[in-house]
C-alpha atoms as a PDB file:
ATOM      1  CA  UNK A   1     -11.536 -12.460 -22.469  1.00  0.00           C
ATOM      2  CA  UNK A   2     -11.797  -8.839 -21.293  1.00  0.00           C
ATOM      3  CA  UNK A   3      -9.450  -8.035 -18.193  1.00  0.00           C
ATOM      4  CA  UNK A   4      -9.560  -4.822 -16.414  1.00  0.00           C
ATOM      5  CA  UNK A   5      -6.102  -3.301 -14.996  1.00  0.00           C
ATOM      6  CA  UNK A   6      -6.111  -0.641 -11.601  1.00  0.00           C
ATOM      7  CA  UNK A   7      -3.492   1.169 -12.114  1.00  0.00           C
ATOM      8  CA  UNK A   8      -2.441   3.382  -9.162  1.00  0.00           C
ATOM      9  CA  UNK A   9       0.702   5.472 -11.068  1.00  0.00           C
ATOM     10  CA  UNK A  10       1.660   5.561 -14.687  1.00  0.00           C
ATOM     11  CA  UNK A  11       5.017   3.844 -13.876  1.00  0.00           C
ATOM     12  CA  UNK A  12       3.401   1.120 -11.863  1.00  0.00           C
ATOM     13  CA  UNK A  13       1.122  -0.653 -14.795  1.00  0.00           C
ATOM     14  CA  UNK A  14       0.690  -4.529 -15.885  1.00  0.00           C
ATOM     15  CA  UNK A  15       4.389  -4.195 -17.319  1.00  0.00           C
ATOM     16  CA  UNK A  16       4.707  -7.792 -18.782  1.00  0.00           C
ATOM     17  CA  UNK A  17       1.622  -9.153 -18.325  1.00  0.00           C
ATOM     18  CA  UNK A  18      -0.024  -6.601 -20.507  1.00  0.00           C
ATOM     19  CA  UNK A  19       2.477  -8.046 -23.021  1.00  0.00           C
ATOM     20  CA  UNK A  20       0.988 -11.907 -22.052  1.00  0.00           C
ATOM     21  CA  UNK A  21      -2.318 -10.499 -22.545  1.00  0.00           C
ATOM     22  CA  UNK A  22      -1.573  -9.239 -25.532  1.00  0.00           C
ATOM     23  CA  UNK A  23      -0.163 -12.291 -26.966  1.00  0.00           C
ATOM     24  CA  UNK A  24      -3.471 -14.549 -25.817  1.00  0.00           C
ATOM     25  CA  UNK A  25      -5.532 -11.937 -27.864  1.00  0.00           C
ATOM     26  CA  UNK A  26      -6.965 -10.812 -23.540  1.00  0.00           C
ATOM     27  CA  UNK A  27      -8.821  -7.095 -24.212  1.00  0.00           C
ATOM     28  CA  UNK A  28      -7.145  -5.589 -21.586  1.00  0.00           C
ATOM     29  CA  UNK A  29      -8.655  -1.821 -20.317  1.00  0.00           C
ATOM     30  CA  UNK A  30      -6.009   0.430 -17.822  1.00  0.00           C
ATOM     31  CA  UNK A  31      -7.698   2.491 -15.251  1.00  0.00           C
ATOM     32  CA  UNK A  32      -5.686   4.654 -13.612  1.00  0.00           C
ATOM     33  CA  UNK A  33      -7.592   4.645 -10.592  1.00  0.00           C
ATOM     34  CA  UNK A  34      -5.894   8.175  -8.879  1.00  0.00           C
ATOM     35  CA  UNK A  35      -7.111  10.453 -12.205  1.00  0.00           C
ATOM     36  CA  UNK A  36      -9.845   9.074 -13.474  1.00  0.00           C
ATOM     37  CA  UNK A  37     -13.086   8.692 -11.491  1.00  0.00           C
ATOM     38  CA  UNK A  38     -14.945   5.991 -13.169  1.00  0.00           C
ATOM     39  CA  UNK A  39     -13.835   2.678 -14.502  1.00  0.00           C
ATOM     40  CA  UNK A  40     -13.184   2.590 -18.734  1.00  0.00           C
ATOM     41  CA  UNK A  41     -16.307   0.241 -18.723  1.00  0.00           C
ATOM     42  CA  UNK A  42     -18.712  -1.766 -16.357  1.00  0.00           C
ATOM     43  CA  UNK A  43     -16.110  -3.043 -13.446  1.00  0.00           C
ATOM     44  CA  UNK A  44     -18.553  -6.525 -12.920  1.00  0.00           C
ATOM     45  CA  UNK A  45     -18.645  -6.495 -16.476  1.00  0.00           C
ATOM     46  CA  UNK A  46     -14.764  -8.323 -16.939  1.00  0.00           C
ATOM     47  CA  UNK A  47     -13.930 -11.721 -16.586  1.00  0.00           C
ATOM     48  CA  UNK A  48     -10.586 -11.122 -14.765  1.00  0.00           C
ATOM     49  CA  UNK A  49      -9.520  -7.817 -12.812  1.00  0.00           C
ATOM     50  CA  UNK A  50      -5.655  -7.060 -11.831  1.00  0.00           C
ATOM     51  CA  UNK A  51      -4.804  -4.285  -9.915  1.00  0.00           C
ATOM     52  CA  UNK A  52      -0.761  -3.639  -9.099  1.00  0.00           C
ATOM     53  CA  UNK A  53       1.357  -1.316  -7.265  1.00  0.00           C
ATOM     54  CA  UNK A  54       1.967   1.826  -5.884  1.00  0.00           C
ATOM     55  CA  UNK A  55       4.392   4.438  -4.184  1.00  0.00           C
ATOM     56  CA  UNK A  56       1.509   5.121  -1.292  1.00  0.00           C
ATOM     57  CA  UNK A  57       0.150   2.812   1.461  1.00  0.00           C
ATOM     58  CA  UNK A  58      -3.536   1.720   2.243  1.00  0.00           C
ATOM     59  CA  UNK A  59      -3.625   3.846   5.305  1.00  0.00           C
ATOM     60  CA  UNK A  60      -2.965   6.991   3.453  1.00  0.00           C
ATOM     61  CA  UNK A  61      -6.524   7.634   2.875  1.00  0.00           C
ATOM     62  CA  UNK A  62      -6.982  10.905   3.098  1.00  0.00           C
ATOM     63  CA  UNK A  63      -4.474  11.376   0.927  1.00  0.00           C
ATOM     64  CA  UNK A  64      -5.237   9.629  -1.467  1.00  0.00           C
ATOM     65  CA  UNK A  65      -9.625   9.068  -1.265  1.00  0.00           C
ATOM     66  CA  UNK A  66      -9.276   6.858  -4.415  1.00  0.00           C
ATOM     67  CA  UNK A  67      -8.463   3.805  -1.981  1.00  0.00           C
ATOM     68  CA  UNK A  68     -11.785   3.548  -0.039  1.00  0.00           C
ATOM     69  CA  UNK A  69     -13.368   3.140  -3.125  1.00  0.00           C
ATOM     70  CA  UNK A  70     -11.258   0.496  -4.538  1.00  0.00           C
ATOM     71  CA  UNK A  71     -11.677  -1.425  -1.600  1.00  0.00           C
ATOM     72  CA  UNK A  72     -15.308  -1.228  -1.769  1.00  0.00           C
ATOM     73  CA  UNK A  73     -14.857  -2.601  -5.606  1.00  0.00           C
ATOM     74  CA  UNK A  74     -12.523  -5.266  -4.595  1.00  0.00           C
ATOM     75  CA  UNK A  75     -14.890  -6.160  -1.844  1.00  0.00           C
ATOM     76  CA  UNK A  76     -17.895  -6.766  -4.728  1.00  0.00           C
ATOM     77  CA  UNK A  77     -15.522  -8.608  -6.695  1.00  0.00           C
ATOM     78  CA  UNK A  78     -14.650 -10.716  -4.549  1.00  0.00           C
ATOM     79  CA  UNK A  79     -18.005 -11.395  -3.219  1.00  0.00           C
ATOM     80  CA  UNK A  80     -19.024 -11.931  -7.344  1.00  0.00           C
ATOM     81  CA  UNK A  81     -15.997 -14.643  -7.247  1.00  0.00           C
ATOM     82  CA  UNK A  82     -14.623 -12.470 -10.335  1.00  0.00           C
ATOM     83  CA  UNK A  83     -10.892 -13.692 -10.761  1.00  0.00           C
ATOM     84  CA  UNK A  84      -8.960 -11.302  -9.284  1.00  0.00           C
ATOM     85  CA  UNK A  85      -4.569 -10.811  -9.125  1.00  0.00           C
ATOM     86  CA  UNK A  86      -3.011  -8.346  -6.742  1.00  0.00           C
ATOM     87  CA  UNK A  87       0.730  -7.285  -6.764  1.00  0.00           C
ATOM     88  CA  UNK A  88       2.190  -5.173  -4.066  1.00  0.00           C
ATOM     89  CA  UNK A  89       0.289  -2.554  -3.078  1.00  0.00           C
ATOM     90  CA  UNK A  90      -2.685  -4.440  -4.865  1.00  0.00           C
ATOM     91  CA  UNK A  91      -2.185  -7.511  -2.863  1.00  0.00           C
ATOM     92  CA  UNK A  92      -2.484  -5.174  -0.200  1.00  0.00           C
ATOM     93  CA  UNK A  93      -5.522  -4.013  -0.917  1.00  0.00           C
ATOM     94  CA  UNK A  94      -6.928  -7.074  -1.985  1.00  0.00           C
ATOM     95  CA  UNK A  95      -6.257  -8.828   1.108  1.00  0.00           C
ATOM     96  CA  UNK A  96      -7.955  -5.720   3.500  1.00  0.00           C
ATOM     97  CA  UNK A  97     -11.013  -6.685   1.096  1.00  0.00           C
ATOM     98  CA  UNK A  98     -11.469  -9.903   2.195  1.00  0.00           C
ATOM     99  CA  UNK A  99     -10.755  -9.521   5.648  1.00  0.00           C
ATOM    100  CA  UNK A 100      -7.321  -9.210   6.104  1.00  0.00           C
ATOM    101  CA  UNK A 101      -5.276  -6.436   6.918  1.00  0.00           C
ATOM    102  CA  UNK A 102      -2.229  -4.748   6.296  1.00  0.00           C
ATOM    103  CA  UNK A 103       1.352  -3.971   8.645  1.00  0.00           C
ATOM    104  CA  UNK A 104       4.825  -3.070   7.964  1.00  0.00           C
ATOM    105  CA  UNK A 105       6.727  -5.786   7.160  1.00  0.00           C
ATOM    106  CA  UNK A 106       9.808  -6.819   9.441  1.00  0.00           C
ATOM    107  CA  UNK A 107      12.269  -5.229   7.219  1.00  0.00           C
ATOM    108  CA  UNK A 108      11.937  -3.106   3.712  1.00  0.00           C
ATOM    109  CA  UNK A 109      12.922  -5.854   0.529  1.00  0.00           C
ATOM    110  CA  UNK A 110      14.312  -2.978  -2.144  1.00  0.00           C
ATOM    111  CA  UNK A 111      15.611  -5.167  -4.799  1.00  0.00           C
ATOM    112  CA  UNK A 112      15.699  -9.310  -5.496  1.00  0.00           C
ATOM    113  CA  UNK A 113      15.133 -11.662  -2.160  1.00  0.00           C
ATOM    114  CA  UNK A 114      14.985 -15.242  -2.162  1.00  0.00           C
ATOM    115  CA  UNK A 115      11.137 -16.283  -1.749  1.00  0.00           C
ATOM    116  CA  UNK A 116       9.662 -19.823  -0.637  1.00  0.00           C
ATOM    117  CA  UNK A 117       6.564 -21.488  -2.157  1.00  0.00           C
ATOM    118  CA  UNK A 118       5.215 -23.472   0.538  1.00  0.00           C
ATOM    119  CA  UNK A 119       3.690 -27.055   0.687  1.00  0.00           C
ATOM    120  CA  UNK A 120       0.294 -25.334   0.481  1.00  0.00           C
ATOM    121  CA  UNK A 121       0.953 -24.060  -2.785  1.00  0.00           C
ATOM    122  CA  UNK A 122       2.291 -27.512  -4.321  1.00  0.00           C
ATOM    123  CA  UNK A 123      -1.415 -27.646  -6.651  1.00  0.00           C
ATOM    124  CA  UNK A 124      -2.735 -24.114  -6.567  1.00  0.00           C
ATOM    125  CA  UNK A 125      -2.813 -23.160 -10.267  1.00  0.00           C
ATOM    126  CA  UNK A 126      -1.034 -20.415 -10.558  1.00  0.00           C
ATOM    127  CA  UNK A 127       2.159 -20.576  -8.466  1.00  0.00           C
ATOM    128  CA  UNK A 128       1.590 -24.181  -7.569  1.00  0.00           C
ATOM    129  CA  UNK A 129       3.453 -25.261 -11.819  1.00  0.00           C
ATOM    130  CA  UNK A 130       6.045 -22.443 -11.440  1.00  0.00           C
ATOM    131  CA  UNK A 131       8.079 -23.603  -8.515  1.00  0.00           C
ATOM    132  CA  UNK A 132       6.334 -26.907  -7.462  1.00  0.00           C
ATOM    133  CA  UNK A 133       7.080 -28.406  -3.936  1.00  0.00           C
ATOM    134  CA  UNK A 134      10.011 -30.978  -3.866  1.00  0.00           C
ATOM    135  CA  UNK A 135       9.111 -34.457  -2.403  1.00  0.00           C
ATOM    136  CA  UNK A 136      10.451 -33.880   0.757  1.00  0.00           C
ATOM    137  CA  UNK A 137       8.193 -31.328   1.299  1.00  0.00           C
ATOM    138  CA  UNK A 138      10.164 -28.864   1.538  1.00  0.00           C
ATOM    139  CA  UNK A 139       9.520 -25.480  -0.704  1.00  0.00           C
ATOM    140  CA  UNK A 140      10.751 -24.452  -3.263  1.00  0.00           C
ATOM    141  CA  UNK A 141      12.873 -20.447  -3.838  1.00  0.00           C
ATOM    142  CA  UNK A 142      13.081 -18.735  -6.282  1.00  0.00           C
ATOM    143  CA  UNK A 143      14.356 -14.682  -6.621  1.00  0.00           C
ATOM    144  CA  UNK A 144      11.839 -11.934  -6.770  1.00  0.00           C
ATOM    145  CA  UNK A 145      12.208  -8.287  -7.655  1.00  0.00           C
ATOM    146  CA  UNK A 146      10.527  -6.571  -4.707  1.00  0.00           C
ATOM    147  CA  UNK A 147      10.037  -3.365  -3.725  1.00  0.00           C
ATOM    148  CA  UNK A 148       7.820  -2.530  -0.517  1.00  0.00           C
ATOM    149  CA  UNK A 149       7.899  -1.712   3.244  1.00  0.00           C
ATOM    150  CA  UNK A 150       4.579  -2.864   4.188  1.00  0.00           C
ATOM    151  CA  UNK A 151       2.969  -6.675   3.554  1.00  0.00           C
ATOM    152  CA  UNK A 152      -0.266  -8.202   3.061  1.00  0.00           C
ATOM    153  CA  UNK A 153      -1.468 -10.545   6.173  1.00  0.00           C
ATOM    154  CA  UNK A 154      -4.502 -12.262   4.671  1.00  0.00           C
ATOM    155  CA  UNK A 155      -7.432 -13.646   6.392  1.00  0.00           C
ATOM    156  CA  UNK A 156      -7.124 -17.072   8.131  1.00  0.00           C
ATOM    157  CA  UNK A 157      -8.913 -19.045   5.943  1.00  0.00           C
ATOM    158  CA  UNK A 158      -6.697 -17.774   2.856  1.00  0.00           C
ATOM    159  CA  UNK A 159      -4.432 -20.237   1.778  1.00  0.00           C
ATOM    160  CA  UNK A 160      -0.689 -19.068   2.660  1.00  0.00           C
ATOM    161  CA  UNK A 161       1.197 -19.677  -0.680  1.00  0.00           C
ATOM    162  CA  UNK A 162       4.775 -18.058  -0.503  1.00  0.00           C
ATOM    163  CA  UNK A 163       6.633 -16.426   2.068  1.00  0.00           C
ATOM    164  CA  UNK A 164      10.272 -14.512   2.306  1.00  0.00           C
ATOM    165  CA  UNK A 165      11.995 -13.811   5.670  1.00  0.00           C
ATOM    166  CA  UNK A 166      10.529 -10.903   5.961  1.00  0.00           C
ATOM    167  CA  UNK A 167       6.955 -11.247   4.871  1.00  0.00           C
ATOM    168  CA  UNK A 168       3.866 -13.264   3.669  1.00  0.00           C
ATOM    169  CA  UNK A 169       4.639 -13.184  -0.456  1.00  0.00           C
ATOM    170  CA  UNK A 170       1.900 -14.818  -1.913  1.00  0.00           C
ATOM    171  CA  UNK A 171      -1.469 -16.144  -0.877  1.00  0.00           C
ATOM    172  CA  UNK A 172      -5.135 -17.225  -2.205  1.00  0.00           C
ATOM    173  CA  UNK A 173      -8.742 -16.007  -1.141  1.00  0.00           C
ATOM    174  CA  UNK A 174     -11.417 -19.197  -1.952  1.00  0.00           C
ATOM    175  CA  UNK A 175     -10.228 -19.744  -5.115  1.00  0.00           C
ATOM    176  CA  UNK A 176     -10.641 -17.116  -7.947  1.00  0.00           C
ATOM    177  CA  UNK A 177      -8.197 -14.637  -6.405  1.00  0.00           C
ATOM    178  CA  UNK A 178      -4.694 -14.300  -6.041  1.00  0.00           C
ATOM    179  CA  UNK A 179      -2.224 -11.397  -3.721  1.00  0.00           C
ATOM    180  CA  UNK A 180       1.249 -11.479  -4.569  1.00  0.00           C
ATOM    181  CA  UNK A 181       3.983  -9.226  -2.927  1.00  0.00           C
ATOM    182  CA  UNK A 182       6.675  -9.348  -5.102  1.00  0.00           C
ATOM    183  CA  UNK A 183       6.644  -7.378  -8.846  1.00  0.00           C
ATOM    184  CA  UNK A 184       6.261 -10.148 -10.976  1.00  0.00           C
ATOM    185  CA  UNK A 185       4.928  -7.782 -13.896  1.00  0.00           C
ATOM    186  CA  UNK A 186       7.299  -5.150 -13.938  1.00  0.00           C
ATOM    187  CA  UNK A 187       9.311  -4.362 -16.536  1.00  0.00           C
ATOM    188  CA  UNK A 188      13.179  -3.074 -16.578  1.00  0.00           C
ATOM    189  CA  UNK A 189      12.246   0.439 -17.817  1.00  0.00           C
ATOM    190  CA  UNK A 190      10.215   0.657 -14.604  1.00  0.00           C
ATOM    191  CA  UNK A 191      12.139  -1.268 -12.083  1.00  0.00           C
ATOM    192  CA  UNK A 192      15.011   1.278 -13.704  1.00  0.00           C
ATOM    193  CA  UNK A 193      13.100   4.102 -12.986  1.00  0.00           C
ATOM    194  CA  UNK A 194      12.205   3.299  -9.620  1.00  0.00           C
ATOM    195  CA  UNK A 195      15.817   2.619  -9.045  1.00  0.00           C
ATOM    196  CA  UNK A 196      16.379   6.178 -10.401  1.00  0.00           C
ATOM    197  CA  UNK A 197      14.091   8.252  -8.212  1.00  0.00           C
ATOM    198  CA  UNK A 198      15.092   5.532  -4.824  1.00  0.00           C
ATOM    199  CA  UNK A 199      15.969   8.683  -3.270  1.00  0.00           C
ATOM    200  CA  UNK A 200      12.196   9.797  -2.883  1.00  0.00           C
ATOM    201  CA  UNK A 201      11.558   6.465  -0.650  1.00  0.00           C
ATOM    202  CA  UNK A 202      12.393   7.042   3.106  1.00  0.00           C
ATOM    203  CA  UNK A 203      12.927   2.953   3.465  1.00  0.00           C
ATOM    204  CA  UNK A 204      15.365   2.611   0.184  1.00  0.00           C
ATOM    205  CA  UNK A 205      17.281   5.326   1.543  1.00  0.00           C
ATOM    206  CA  UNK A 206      17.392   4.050   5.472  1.00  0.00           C
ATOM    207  CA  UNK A 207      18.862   0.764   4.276  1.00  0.00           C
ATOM    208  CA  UNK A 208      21.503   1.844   1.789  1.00  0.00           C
ATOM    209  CA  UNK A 209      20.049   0.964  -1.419  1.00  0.00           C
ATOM    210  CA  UNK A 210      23.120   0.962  -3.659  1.00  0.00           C
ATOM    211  CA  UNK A 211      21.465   1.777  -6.834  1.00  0.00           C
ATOM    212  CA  UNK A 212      24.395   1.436  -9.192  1.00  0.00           C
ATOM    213  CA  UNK A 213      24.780  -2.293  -7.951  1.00  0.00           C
ATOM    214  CA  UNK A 214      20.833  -2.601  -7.831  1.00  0.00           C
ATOM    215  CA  UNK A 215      20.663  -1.531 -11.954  1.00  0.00           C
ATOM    216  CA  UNK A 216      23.487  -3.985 -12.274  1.00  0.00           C
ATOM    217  CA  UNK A 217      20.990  -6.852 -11.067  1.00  0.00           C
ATOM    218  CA  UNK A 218      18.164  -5.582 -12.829  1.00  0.00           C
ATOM    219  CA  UNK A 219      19.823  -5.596 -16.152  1.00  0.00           C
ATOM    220  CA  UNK A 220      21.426  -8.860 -15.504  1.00  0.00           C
ATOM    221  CA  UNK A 221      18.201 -10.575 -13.834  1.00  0.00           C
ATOM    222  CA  UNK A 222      15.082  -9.046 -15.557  1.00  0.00           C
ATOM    223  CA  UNK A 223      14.948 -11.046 -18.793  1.00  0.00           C
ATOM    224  CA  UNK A 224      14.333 -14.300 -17.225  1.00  0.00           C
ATOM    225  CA  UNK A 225      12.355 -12.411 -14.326  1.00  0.00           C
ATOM    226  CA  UNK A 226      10.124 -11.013 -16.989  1.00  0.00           C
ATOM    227  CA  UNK A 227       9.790 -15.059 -18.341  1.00  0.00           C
ATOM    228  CA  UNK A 228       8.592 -15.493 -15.285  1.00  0.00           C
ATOM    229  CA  UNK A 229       5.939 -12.900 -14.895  1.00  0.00           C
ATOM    230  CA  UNK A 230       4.771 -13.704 -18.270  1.00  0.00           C
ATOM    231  CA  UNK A 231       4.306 -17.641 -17.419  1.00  0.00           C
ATOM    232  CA  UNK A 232       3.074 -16.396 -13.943  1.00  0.00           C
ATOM    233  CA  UNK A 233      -0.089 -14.044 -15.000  1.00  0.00           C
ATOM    234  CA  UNK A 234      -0.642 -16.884 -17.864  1.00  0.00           C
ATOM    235  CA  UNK A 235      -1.460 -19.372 -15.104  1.00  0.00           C
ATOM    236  CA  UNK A 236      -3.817 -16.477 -13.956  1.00  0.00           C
ATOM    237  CA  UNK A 237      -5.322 -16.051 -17.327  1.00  0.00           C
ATOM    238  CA  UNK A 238      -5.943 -20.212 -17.474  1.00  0.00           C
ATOM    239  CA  UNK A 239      -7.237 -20.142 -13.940  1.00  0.00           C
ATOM    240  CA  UNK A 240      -9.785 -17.059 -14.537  1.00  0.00           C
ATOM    241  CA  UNK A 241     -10.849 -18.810 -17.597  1.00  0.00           C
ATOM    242  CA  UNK A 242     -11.962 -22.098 -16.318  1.00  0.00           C
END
């Protein structure tokens, strides 16, 4: 399989899942979307695309003139019913592509929040076998390392597939593409980093991110996080390969 990666800033990349990818022998290409103008190959060309997160927002557009044109790609994509994952920002994106749209969320999550798969998601193949529904129908939480002030609000006929108190958290378009809120790829030198520079984000600031205590979780919580992420974007491999 080759997989293509949109990568928005250096410190934002497929963390752990490049490390899955790896591992399943996946030719993965990075394209760092903000410096380089074309793609490393053919976009239509993969058999899975992945594109993750970012410091700015999808509004930002002049700012940043990269994200008309992504949509536009993620638009084809989607239309080509090429397996697609979205984290954060990406799911962001991802979701304005097919249809959706994109709003501040009711409060900033900066750090790990409890998140909810919902009965919907009890046989969708990739978050469906990572925290299946109980029988009472009830879903089941699990914590997420998060880190965003806006959420994805996809279009009606997505399936709904995880939610927080806050936000939507995960959802599915037809079904060859996934949007996920929370950072399941990132990786502890990055969620460290971000931790580092908090001071640079309004919202981290606003509500008291303590980022002493916030290492202390990261250090403590990543390894089986990053299990997680790993099982996670294999489910996404599986399902893009079927």
């Amino acid at each position: 399989m080759r997989a293509l990666a949109i990568v928005h800033q250096p410190d934002a990349g497929p963390g752990v899942f490049a490390e899955e990818m790896e591992g399943r022998g996946v030719e993965l290409d990075r394209w760092l979307i903000a410096e380089e103008p074309e793609p490393p190959s053919d976009p239509f060309a993969y058999e899975a695309v992945l594109t993750f997160g970012g410091a700015m927002n999808t509004h930002e557009r002049d700012a940043h003139p990269w994200i008309e044109r992504e949509l536009e790609l993620l638009s084809e994509l989607l239309e080509r019913r090429t397996p697609l994952l979205g984290a954060c920002l990406g799911t962001q994106l991802l979701a304005e592509a097919a249809g959706g749209s994109v709003r501040r969320s009711s409060e900033p999550e900066i750090g790990w929040f409890e998140v909810e798969v919902t009965p919907e998601a009890e046989d969708d193949r990739v978050l469906g076998r990572l925290a299946p529904t109980s029988a009472g129908g009830q879903g089941s939480r699990f914590e997420a390392f998060q880190w965003h002030s806006y959420e994805a609000v996809p279009p009606p006929a997505a399936a709904r597939l995880a939610t927080s108190s806050a936000c939507n958290q995960a959802y599915r378009v037809g079904d060859r593409a996934w949007g996920i809120q929370f950072h399941a790829e990132v990786t502890e030198a990055d969620a460290l980093k971000w931790t580092s520079e908090y001071g640079d984000d309004p919202d981290a600031v606003r509500i008291g991110v303590d980022p002493v205590a916030l290492r202390a979780k990261i250090a403590q919580k990543m390894p089986a996080w990053n299990a997680f992420g790993r099982e996670l974007c294999g489910r996404f491999l599986d399902a893009a390969s079927a």
